[in-house]
N, C-alpha and C. Protein backbone atom coordinates (compact mmCIF):
# COMPACT_ATOMS: atom_id res chain seq x y z
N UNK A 1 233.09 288.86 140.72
CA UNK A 1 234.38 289.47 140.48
C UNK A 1 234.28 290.94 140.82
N UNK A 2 235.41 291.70 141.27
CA UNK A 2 235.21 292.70 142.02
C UNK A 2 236.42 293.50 141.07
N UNK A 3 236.22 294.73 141.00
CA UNK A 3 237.14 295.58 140.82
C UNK A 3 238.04 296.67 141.62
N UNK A 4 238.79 297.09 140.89
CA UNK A 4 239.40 298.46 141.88
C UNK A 4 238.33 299.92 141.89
N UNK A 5 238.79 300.74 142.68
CA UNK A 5 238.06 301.59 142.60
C UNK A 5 238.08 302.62 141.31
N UNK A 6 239.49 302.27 140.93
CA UNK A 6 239.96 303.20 139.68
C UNK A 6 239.48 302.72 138.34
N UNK A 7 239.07 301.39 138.56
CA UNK A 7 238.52 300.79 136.88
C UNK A 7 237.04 301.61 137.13
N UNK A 8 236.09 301.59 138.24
CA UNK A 8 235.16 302.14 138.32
C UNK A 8 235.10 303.71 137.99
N UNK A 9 235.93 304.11 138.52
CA UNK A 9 235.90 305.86 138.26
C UNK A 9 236.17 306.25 136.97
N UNK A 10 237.04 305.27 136.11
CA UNK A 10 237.03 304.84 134.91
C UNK A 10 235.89 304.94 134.03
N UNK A 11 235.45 303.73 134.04
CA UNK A 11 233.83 303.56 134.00
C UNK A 11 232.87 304.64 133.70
N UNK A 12 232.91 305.61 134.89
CA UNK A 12 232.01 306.40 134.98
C UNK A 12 232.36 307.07 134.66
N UNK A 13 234.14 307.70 134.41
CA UNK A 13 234.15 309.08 133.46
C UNK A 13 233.89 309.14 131.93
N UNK A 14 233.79 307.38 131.67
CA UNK A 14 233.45 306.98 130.09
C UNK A 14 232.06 307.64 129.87
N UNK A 15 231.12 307.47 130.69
CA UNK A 15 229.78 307.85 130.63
C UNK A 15 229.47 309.01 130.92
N UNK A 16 230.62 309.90 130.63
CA UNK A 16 229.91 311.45 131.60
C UNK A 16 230.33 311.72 130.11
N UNK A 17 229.45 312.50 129.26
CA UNK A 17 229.92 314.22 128.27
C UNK A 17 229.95 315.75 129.57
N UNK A 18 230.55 315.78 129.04
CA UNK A 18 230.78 317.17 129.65
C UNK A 18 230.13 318.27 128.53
N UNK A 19 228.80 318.09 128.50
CA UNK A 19 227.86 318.91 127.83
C UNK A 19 226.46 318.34 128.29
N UNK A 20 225.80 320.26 128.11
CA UNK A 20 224.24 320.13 128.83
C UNK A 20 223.64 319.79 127.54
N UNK A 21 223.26 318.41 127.10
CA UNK A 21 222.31 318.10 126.13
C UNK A 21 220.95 318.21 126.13
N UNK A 22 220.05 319.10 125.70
CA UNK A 22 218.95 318.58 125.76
C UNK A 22 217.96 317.92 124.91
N UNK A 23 216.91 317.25 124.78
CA UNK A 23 216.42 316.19 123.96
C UNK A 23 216.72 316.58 122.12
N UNK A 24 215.90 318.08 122.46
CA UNK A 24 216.73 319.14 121.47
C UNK A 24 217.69 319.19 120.64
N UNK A 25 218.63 319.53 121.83
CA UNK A 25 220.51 319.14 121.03
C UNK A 25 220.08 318.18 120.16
N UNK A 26 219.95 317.10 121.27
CA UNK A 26 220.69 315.20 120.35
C UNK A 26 219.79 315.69 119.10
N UNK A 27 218.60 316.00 119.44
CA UNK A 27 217.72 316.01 117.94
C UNK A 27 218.62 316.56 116.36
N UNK A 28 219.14 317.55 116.99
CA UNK A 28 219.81 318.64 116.02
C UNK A 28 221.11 317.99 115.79
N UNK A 29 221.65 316.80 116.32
CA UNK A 29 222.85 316.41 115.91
C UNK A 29 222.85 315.34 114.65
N UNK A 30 223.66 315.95 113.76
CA UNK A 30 223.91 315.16 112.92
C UNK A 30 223.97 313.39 112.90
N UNK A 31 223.86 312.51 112.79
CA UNK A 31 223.31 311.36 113.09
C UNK A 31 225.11 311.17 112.84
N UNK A 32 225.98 309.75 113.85
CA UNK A 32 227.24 309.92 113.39
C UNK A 32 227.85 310.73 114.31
N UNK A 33 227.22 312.27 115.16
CA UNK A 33 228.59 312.82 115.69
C UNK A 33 229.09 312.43 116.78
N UNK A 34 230.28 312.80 117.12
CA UNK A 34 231.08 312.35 118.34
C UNK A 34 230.90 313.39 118.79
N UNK A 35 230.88 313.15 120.49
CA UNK A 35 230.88 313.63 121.72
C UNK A 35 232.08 313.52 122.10
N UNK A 36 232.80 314.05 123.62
CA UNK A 36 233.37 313.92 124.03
C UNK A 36 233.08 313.65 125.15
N UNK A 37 234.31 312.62 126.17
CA UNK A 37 233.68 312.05 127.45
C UNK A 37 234.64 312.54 128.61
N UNK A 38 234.60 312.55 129.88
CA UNK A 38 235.71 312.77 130.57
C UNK A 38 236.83 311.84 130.45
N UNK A 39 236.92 310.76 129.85
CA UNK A 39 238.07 309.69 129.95
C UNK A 39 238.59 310.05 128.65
N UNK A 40 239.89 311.07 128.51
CA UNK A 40 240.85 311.21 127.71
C UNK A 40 240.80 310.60 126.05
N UNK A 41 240.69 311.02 125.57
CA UNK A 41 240.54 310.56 123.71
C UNK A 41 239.69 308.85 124.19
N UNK A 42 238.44 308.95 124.50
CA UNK A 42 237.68 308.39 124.74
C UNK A 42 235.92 308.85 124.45
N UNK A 43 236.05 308.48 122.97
CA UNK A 43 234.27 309.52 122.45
C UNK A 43 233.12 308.93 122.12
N UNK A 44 232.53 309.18 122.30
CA UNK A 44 231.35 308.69 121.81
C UNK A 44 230.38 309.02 120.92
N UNK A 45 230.09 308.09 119.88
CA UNK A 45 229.36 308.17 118.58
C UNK A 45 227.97 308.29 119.59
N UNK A 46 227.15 309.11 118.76
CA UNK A 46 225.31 309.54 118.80
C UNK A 46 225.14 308.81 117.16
N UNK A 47 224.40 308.32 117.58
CA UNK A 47 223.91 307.44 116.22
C UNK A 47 221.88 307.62 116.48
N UNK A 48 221.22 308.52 115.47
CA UNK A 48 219.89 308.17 115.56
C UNK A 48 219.32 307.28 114.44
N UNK A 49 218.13 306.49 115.04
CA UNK A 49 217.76 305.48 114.57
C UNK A 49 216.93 305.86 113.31
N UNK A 50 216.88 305.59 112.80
CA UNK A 50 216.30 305.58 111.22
C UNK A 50 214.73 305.24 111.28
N UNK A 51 214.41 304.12 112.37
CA UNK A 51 212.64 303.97 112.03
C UNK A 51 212.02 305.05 113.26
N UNK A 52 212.63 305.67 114.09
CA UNK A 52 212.18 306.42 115.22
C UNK A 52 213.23 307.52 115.60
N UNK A 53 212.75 308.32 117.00
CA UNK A 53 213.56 309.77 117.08
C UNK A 53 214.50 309.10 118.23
N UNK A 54 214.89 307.78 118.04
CA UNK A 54 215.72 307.61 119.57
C UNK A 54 216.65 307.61 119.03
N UNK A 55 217.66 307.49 119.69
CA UNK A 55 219.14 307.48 119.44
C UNK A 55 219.62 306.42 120.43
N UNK A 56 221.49 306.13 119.88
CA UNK A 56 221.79 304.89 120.40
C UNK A 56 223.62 305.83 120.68
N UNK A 57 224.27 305.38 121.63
CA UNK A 57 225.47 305.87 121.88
C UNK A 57 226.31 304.97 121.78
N UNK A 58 227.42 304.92 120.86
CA UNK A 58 228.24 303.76 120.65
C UNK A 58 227.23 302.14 120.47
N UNK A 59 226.38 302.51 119.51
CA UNK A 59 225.48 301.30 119.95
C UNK A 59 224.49 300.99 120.83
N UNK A 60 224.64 301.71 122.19
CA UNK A 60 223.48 301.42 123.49
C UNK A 60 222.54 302.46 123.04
N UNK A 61 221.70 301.43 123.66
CA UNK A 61 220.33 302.65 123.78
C UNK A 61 220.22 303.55 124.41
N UNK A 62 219.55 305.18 124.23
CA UNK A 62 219.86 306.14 125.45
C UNK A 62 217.99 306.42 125.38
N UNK A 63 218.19 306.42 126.95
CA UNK A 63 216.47 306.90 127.01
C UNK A 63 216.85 308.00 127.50
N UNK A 64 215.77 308.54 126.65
CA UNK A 64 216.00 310.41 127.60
C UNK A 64 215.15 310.56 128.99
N UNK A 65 215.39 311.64 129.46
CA UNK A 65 214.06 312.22 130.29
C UNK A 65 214.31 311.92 131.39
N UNK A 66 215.47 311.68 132.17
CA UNK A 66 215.52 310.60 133.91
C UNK A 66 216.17 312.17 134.53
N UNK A 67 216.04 313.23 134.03
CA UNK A 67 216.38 314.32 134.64
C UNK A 67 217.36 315.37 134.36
N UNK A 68 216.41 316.38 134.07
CA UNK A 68 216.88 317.92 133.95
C UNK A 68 216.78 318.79 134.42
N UNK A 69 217.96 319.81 134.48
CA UNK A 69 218.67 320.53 135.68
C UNK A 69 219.24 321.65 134.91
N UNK A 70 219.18 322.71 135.78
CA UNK A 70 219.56 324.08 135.35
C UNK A 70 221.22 323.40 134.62
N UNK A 71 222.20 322.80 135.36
CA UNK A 71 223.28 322.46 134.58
C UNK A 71 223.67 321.07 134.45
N UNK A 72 222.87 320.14 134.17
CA UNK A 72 223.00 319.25 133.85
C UNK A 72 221.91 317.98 133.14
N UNK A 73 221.99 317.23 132.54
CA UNK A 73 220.66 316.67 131.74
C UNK A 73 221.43 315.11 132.19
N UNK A 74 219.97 313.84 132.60
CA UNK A 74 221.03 312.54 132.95
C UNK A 74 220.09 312.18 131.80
N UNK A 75 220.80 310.87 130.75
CA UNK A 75 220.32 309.72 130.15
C UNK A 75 219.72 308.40 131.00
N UNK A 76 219.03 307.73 130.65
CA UNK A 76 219.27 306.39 130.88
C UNK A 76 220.25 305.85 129.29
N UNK A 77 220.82 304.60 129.92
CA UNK A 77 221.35 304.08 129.10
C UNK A 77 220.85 302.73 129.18
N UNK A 78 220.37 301.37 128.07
CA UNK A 78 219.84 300.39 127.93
C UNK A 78 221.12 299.36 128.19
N UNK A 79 222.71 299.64 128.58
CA UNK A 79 223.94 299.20 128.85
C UNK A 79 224.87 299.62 128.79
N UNK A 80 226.06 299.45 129.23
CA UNK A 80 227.30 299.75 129.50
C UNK A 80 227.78 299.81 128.19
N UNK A 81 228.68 301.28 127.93
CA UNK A 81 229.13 301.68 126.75
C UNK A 81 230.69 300.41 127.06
N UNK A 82 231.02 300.45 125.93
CA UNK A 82 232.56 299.77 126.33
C UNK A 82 233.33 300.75 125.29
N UNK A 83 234.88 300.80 125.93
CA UNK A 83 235.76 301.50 125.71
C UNK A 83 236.04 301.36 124.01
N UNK A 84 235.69 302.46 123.51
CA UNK A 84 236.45 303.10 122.26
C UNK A 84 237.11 304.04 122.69
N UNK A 85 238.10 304.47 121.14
CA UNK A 85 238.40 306.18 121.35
C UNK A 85 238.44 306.16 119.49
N UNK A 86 238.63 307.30 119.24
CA UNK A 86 237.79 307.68 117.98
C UNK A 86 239.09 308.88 117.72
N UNK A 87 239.85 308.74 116.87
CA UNK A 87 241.05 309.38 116.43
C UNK A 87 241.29 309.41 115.24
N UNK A 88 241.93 311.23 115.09
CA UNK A 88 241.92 311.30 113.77
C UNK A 88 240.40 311.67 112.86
N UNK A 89 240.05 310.67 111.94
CA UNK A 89 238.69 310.65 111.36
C UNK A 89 237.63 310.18 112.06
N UNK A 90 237.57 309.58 113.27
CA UNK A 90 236.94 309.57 113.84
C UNK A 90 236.81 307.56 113.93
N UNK A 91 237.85 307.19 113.18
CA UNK A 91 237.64 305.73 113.25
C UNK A 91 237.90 304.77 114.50
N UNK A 92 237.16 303.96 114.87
CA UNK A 92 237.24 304.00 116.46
C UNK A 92 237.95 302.61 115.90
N UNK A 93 238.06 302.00 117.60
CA UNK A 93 238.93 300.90 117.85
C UNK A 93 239.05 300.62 119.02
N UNK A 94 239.12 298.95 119.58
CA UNK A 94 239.04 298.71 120.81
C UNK A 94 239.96 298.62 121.29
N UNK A 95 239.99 300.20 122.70
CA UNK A 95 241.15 300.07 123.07
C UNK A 95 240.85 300.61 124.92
N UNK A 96 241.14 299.39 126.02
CA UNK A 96 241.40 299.89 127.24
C UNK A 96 241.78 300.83 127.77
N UNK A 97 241.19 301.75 128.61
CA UNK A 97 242.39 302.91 129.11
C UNK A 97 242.90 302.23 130.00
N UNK A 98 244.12 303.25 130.20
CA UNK A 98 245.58 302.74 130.95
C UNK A 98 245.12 302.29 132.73
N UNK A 99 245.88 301.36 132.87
CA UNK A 99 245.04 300.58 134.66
C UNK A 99 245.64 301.99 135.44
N UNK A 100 246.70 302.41 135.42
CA UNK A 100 246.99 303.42 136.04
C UNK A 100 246.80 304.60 135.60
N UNK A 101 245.74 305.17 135.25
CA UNK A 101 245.08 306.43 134.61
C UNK A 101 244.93 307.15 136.04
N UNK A 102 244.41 306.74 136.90
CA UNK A 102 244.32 307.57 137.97
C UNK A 102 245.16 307.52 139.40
N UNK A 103 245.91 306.46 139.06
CA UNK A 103 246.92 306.29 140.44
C UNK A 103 247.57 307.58 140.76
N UNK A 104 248.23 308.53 140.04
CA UNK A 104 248.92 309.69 140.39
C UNK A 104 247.87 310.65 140.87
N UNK A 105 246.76 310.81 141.15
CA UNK A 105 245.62 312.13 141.49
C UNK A 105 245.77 311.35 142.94
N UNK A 106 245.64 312.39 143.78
CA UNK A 106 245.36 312.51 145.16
C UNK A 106 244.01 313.08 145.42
């Protein structure tokens, strides 16, 4: 099954923070906080694990360390986050972004 190009760009703005994390940061984050992603009231919980120093994003696993950069830091991720958004108190809920989120950008 194949998609459009816009569910993909989708996709991938779910997985971008628009912040330079480093192993550091996540360390120093409160276990619980939300991030923010490029896909519009679309966030993501950092959850660290209780028997070790890893952490999990919306649930997935994040491996650190696949590369750091004067402005930018990449994760691995152990799978595909799926769409929350986290409003208000932060209580999430499963909800699609819109199929036409990006049809109007040229």
């Amino acid at each position: 099954m194949t998609s459009s190009a816009s569910v993909y760009i989708t996709a991938l703005c779910y997985h971008i923070v628009p912040l330079r994390l480093s192993l550091a940061d996540l360390q120093n984050l409160t276990s619980g906080s939300i991030l923010p992603t490029l896909l519009p009231i679309h966030d993501i919980q950092v959850q660290r694990r209780p028997e070790s120093k890893n952490f999990t994003a919306n649930g997935v696993d994040v491996m650190p360390g696949l590369f750091f950069g004067r402005n930018i830091v990449v994760y691995g991720l152990g799978g595909i986050l799926s769409f929350r958004t986290h409003i208000g108190l932060g209580h999430g809920s499963s909800l699609l972004p819109p199929a036409n989120l990006y049809n109007n950008q040229s």
